[in-house]
C-alpha atoms as a PDB file:
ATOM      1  CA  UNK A   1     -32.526   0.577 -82.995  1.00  0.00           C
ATOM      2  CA  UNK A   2     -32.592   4.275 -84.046  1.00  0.00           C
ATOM      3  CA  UNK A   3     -31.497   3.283 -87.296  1.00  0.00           C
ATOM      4  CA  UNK A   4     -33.820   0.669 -87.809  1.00  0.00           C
ATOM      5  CA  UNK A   5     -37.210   2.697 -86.952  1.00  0.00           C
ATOM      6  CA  UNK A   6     -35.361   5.705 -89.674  1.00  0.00           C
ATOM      7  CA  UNK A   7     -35.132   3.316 -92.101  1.00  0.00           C
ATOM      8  CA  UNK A   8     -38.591   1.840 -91.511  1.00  0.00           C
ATOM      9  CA  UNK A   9     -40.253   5.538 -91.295  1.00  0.00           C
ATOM     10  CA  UNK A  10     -38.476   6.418 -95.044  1.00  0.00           C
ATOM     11  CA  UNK A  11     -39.521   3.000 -96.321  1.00  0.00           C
ATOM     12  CA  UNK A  12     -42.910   2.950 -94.816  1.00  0.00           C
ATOM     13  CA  UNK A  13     -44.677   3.211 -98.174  1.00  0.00           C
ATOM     14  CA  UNK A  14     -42.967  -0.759 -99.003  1.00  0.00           C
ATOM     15  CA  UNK A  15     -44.999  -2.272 -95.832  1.00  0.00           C
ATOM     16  CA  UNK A  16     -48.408  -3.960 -95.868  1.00  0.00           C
ATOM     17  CA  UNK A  17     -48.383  -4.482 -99.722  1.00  0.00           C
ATOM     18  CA  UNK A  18     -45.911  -2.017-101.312  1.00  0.00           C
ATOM     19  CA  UNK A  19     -43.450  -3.655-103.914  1.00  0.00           C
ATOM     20  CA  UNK A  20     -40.036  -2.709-104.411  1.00  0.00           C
ATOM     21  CA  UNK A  21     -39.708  -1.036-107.891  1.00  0.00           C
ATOM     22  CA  UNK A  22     -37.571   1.390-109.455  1.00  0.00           C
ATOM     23  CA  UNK A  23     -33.671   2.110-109.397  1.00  0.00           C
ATOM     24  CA  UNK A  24     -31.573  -1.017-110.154  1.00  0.00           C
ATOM     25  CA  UNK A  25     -34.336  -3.468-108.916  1.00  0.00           C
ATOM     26  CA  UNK A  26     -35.755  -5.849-111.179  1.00  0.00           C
ATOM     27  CA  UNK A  27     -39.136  -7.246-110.513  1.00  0.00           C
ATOM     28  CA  UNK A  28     -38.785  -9.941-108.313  1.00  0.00           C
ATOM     29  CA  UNK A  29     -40.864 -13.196-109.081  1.00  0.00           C
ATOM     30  CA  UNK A  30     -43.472 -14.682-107.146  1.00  0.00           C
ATOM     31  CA  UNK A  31     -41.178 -17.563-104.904  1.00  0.00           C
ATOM     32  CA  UNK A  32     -38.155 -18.904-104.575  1.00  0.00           C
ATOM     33  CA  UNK A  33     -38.751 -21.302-106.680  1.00  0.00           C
ATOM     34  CA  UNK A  34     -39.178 -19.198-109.855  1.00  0.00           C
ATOM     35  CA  UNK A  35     -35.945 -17.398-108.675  1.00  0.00           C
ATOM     36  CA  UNK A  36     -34.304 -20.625-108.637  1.00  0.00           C
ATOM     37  CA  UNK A  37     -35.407 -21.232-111.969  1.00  0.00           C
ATOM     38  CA  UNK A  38     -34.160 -17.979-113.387  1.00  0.00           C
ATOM     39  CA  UNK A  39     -30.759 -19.072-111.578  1.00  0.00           C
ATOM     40  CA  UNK A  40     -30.642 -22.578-113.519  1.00  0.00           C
ATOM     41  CA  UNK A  41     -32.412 -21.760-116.788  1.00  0.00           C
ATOM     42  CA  UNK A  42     -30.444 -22.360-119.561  1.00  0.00           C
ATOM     43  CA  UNK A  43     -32.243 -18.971-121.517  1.00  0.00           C
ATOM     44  CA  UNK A  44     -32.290 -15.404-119.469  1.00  0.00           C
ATOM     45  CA  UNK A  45     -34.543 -13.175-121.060  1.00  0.00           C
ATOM     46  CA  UNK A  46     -32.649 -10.228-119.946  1.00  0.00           C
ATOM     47  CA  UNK A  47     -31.908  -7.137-122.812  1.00  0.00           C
ATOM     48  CA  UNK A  48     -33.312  -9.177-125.781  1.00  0.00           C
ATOM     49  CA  UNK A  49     -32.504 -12.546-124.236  1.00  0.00           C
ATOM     50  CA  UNK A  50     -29.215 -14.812-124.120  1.00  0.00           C
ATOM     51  CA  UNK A  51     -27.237 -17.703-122.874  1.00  0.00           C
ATOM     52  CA  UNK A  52     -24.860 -15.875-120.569  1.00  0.00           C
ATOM     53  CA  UNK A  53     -24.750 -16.707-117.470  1.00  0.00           C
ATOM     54  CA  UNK A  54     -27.187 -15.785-114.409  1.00  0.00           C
ATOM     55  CA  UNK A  55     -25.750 -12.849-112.055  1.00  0.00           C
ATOM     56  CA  UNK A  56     -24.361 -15.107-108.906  1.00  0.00           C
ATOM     57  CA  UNK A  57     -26.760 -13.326-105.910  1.00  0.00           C
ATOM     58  CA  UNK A  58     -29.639 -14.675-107.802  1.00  0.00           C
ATOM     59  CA  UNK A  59     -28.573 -17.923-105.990  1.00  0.00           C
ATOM     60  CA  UNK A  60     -27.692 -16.017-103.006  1.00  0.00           C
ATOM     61  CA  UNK A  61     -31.342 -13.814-102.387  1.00  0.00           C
ATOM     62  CA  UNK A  62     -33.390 -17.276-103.671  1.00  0.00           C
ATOM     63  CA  UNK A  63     -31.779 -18.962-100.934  1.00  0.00           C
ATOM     64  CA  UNK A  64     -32.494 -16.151 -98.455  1.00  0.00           C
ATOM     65  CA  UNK A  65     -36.278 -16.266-100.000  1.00  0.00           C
ATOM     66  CA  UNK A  66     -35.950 -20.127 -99.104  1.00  0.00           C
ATOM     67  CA  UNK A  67     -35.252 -18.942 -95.366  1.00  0.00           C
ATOM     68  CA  UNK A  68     -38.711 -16.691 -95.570  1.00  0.00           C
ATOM     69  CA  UNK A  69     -40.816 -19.644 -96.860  1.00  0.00           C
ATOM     70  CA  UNK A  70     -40.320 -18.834-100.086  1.00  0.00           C
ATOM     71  CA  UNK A  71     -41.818 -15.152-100.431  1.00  0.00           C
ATOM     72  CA  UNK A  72     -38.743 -13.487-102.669  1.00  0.00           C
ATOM     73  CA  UNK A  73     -40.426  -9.732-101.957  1.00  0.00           C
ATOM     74  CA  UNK A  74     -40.228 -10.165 -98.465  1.00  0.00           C
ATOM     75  CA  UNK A  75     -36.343 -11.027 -99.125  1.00  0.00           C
ATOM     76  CA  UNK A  76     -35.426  -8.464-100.809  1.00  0.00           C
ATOM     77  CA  UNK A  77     -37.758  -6.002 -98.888  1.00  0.00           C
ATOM     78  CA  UNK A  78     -35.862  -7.162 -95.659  1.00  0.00           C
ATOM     79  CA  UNK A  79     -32.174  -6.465 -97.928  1.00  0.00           C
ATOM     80  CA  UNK A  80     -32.873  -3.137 -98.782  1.00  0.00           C
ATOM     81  CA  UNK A  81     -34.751  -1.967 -95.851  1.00  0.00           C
ATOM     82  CA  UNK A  82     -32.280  -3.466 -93.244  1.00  0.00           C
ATOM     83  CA  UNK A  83     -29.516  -2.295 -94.821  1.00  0.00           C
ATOM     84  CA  UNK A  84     -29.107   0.979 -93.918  1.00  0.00           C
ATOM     85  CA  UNK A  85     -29.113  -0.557 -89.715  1.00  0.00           C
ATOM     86  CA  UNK A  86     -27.154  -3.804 -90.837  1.00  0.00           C
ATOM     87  CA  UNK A  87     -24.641  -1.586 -91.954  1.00  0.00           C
ATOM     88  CA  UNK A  88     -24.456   0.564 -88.940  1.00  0.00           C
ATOM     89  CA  UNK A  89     -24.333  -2.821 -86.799  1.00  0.00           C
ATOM     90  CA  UNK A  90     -21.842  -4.232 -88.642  1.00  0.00           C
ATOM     91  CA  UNK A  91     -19.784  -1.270 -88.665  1.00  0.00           C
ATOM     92  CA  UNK A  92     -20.222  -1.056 -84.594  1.00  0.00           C
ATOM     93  CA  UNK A  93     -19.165  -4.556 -84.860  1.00  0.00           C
ATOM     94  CA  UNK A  94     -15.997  -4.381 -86.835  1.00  0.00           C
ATOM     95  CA  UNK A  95     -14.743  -0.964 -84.915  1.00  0.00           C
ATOM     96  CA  UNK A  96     -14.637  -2.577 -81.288  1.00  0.00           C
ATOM     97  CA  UNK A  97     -11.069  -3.500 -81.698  1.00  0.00           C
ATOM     98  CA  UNK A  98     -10.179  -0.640 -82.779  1.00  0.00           C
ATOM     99  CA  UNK A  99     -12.556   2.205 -80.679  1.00  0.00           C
ATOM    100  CA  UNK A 100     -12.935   1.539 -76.812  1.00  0.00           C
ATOM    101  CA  UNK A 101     -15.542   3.978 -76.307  1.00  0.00           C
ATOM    102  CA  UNK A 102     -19.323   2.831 -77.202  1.00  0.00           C
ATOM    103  CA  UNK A 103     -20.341   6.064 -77.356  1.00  0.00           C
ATOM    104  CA  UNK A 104     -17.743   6.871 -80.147  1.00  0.00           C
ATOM    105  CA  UNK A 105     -18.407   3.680 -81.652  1.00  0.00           C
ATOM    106  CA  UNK A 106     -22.157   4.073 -81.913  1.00  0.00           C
ATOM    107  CA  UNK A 107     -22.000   7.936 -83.295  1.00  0.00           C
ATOM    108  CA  UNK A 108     -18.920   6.433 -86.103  1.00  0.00           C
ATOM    109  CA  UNK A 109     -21.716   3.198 -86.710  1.00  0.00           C
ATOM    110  CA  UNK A 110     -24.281   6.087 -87.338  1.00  0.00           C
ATOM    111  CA  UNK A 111     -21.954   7.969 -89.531  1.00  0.00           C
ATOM    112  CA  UNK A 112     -21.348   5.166 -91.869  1.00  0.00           C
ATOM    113  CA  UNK A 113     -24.634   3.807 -92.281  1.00  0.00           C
ATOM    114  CA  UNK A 114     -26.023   7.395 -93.107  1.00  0.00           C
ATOM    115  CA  UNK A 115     -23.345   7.955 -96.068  1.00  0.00           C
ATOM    116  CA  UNK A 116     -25.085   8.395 -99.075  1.00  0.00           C
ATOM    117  CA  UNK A 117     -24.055   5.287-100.618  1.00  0.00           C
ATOM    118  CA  UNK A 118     -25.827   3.373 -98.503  1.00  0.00           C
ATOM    119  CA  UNK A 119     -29.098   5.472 -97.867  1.00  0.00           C
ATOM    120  CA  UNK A 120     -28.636   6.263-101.786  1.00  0.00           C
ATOM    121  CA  UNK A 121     -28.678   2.452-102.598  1.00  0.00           C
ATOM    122  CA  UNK A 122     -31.628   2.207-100.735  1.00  0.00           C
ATOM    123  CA  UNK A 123     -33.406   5.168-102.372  1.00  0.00           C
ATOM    124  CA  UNK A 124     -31.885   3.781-105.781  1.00  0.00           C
ATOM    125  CA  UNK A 125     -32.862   0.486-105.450  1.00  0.00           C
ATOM    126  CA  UNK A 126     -29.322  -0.966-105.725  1.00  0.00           C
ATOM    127  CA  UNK A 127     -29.165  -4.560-103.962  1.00  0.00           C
ATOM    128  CA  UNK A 128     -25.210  -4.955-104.734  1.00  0.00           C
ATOM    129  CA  UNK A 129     -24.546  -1.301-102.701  1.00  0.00           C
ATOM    130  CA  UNK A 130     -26.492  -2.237-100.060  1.00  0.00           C
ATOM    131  CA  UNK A 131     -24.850  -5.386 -99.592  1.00  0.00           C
ATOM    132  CA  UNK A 132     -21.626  -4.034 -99.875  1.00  0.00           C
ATOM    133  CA  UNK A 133     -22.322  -1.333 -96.901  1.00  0.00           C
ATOM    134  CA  UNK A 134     -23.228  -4.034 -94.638  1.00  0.00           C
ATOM    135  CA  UNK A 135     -20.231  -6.264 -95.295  1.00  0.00           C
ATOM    136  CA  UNK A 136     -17.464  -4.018 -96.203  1.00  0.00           C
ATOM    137  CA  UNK A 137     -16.620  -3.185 -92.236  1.00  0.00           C
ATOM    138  CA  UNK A 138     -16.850  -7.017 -92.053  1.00  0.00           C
ATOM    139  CA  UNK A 139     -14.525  -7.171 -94.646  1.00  0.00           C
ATOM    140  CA  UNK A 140     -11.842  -5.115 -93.334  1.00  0.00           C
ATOM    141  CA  UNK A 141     -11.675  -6.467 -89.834  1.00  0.00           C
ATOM    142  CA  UNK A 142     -11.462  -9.830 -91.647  1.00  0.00           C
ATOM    143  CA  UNK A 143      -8.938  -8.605 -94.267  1.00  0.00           C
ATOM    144  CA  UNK A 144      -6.826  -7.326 -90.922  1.00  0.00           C
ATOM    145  CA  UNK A 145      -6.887 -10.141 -88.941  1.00  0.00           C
ATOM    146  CA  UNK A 146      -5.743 -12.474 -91.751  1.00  0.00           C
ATOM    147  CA  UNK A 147      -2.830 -10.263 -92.755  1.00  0.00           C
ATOM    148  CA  UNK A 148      -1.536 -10.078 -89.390  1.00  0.00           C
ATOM    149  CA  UNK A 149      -1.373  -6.315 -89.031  1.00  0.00           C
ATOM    150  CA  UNK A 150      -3.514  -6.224 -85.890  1.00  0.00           C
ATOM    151  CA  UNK A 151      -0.845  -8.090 -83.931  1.00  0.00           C
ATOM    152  CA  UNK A 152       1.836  -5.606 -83.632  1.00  0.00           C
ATOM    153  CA  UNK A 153       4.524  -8.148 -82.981  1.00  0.00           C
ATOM    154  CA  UNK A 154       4.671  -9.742 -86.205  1.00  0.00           C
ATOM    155  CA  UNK A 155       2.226 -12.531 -85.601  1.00  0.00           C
ATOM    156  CA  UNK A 156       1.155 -13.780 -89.010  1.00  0.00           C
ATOM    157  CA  UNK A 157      -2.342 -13.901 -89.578  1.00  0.00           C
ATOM    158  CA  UNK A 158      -5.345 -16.561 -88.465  1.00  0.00           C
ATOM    159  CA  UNK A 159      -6.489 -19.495 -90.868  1.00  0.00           C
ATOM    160  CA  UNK A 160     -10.051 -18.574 -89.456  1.00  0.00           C
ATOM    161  CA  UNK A 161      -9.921 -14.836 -89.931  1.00  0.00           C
ATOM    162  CA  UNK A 162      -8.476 -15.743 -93.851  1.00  0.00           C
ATOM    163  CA  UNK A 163     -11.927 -18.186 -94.274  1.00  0.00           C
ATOM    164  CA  UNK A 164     -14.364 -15.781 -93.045  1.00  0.00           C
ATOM    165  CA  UNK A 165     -12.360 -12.492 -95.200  1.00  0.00           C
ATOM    166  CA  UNK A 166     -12.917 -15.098 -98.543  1.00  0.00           C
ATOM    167  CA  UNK A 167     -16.503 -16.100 -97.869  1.00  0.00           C
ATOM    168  CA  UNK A 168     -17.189 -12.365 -97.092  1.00  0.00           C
ATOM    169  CA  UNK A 169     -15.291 -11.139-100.393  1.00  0.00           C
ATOM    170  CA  UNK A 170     -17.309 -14.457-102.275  1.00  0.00           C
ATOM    171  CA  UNK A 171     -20.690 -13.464-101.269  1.00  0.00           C
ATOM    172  CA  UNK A 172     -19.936  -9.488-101.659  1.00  0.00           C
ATOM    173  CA  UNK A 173     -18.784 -10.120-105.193  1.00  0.00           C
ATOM    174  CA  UNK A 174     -21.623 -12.193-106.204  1.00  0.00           C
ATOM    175  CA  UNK A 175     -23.581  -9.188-105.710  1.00  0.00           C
ATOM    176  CA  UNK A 176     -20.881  -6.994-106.943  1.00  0.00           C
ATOM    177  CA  UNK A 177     -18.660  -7.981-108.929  1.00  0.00           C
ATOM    178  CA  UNK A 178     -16.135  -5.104-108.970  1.00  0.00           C
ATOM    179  CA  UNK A 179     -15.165  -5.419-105.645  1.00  0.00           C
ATOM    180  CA  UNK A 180     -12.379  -8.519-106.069  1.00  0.00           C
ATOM    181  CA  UNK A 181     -10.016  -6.261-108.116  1.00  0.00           C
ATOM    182  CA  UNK A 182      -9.847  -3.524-105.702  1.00  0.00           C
ATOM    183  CA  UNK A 183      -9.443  -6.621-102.641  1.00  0.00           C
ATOM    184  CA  UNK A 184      -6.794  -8.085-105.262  1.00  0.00           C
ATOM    185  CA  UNK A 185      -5.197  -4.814-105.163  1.00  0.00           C
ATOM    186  CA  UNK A 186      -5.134  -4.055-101.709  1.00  0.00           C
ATOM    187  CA  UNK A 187      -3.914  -7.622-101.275  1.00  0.00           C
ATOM    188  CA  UNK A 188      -1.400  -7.158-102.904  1.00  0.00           C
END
């Protein structure tokens, strides 16, 4: 909660009306549907214009948009201005194996959502950083429980916590992309 009204107070300038603009952030179109579009057209006019593919979290924010009736600013609005709490829930979330104290876990949750990464990505305008602060302590209690190395007696790893570690690594390297070396690595 503390996090939340922070970030609202530093991003009080986006509410009633503001757009998001600046940093990394494209301008985002008027609906989902024209975001959809710009996922399936065959042309992106991006740099002087090409065939290459869309960037995958097109798909990913124009279905969130869907979710908001279709209002893509409000979607990506809610992204950058919840990240900076998301990520402190999440990593509240993904420490309660691992912490038994709430008040320890709460002051670490605080910690990591007030690196500058993630306030910077919000400042910056970086989607991709943002998402990756909010999922990365996902990703790591995932990446733990399907290894096995949280059961101390050898116990190989769950089938459920290996789904839920790929669909988190899918959607955090749709947004971006460098992250699936570094999980190949660590894999490894």
């Amino acid at each position: 909660l503390v996090l939340l009204l922070i970030s609202l107070a530093a991003c009080r300038q986006l509410l009633g009306g503001g757009a998001l603009a600046g940093g990394a952030l494209l301008p985002a179109p008027a609906d989902a549907g024209d975001l959809w579009a710009r996922y399936t057209d065959a042309w992106h006019p991006v740099g002087a214009g090409g065939t290459g593919t869309p960037p995958p979290y097109l798909a990913i924010v124009a279905a969130f948009a869907s979710l908001l009736l279709g209002s893509t600013g409000l979607a990506v609005t809610i992204l950058l201005v919840c990240s900076v709490p998301l990520a402190g829930f999440t990593a509240y979330f993904a420490s309660r194996p691992l912490v038994t104290s709430r008040l320890l876990r709460a002051w670490a949750a605080v910690a990591y959502a007030f690196l500058p990464a993630a306030t910077g990505a919000l400042a910056g305008g970086r989607i991709g950083t943002a998402v990756l602060a909010i999922l990365l302590p996902l990703i790591a209690r995932a990446g733990i429980g399907a290894s096995g190395l949280a059961h101390p007696e050898g116990v190989r790893g769950s089938w459920r916590a290996t789904w839920a570690y790929a669909l988190l690594l899918t959607v955090t390297t749709a947004f971006t992309p460098i992250v699936w070396p570094i999980a190949l690595v660590l894999g490894i």
